[in-house]
Protein backbone atom coordinates (compact mmCIF):
# COMPACT_ATOMS: atom_id res chain seq x y z
CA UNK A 1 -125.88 137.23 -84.27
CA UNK A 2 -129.11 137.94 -85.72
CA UNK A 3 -132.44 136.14 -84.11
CA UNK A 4 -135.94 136.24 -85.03
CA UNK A 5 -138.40 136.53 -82.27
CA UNK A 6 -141.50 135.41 -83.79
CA UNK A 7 -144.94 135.74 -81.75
CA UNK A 8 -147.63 132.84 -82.02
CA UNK A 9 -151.08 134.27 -81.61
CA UNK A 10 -154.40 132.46 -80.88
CA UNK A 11 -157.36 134.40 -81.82
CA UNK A 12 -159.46 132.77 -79.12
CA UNK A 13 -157.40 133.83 -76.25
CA UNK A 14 -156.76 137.34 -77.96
CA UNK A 15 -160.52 137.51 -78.01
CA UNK A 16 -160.75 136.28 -74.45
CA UNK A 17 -158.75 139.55 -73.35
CA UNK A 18 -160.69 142.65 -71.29
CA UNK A 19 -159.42 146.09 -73.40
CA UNK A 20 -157.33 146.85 -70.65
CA UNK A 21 -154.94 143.34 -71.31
CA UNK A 22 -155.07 144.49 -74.86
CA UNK A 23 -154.11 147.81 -74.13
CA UNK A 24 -151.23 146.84 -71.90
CA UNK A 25 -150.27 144.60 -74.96
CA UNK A 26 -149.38 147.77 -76.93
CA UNK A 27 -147.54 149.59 -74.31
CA UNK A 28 -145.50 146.46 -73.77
CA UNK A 29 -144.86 146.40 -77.60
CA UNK A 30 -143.67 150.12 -77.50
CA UNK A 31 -141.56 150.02 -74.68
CA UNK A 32 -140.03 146.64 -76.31
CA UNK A 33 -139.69 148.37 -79.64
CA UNK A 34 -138.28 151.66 -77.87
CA UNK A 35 -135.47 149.38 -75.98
CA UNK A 36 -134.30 147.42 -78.90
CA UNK A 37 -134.22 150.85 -80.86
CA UNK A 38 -132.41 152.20 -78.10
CA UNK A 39 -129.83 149.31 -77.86
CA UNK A 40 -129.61 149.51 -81.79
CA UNK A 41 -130.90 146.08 -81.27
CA UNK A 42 -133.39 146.15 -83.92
CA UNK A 43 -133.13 145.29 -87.44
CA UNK A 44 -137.13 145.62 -88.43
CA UNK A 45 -140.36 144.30 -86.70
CA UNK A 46 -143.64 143.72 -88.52
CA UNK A 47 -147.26 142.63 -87.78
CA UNK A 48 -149.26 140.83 -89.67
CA UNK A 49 -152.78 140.68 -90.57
CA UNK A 50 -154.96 137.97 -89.97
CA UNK A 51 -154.29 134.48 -91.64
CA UNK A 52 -158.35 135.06 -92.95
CA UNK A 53 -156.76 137.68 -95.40
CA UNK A 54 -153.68 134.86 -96.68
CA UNK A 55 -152.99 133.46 -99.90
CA UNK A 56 -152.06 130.04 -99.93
CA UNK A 57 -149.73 129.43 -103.19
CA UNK A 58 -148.88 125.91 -104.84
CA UNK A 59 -147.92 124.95 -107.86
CA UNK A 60 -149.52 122.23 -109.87
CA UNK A 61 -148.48 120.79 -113.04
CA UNK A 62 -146.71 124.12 -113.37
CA UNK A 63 -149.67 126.57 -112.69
CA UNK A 64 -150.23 128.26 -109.86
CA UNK A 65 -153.13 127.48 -107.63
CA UNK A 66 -154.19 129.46 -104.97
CA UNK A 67 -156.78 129.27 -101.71
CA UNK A 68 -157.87 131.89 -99.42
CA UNK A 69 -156.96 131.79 -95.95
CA UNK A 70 -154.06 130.17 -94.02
CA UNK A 71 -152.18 127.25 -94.88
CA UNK A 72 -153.05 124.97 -91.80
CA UNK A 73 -156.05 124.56 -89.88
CA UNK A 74 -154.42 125.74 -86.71
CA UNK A 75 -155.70 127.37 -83.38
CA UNK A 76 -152.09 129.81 -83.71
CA UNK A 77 -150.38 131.82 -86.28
CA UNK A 78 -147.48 133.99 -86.99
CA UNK A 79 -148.92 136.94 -85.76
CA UNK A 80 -145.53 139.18 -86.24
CA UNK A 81 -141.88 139.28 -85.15
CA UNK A 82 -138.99 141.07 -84.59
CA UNK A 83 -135.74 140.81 -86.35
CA UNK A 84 -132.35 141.52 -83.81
CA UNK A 85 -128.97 141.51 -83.75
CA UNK A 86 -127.76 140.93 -80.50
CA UNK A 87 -124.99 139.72 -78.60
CA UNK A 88 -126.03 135.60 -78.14
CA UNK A 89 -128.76 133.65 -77.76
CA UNK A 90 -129.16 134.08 -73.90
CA UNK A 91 -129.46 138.20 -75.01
CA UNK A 92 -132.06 137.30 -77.81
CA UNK A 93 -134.29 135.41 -75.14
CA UNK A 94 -133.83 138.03 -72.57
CA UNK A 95 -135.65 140.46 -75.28
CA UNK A 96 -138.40 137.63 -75.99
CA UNK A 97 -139.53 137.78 -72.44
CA UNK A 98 -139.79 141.53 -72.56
CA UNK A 99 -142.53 140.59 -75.50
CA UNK A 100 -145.91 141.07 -73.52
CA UNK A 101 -147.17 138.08 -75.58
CA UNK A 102 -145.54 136.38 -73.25
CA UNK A 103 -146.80 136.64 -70.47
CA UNK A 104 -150.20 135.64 -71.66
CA UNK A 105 -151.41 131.72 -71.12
CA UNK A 106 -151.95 130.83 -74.50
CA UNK A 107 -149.48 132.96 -76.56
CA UNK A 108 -146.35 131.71 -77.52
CA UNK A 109 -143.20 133.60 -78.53
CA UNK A 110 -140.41 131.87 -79.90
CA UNK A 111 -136.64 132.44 -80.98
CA UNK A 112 -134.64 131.29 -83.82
CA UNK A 113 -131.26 132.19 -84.84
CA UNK A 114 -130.97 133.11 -88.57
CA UNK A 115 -129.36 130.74 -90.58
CA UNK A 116 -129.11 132.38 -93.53
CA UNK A 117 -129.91 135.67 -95.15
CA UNK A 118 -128.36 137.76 -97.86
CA UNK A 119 -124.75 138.31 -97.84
CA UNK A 120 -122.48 137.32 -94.77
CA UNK A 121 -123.88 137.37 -91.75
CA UNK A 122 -121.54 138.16 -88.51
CA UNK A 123 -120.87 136.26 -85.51
């Protein structure tokens, strides 16, 4: 079964952190990424840059119109994920709490089975 473990970031609290929380951040990231690898877990994991640096794409009247920035005034955004294949869901939340997002008041990390992608999917 394949899950996406999707981290919610708020700049604020990111902000908020000493260099030492942000450093342990990034070691809990590489041990995370080193496990799933490990396990064979992993089917890709990406970070993304700050919603500041979105495009915001809609078409009107069939033309394209498009904003800077993100697409909701929001205190959190996708910030990155991982995409697994693992056993059930209980296995895909057991790797969300080993996200070090986590375990930080005002961070959010969330799971979502894939519905859909292309070509069959197992399980």
């Amino acid at each position: 079964m394949q899950f996406l473990i999707s981290m919610h970031i708020n700049p604020a609290v990111l902000d908020a952190l000493t260099d030492e929380e942000k450093e342990a951040i990034g070691t809990g990231h590489a041990a995370l990424l080193a496990a799933v690898k490990e396990s064979g877990e992993l089917i890709t994991t990406q970070a993304l840059v700050d919603p500041s640096q979105a495009a915001v794409v809609r078409v009107r009247d069939g033309q394209p119109v498009v904003t800077d920035g993100p697409f909701l005034e929001a205190k959190e955004f996708l910030g990155g994920f991982y995409l697994v294949d693992c056993e059930n869901k209980e296995r895909a939340i057991e790797l969300a709490a080993m996200v070090p997002d986590a375990a930080i008041e005002g961070l959010g990390v969330e799971v979502r089975q894939v519905m859909f992608a292309d070509g069959p999917l197992e399980g």
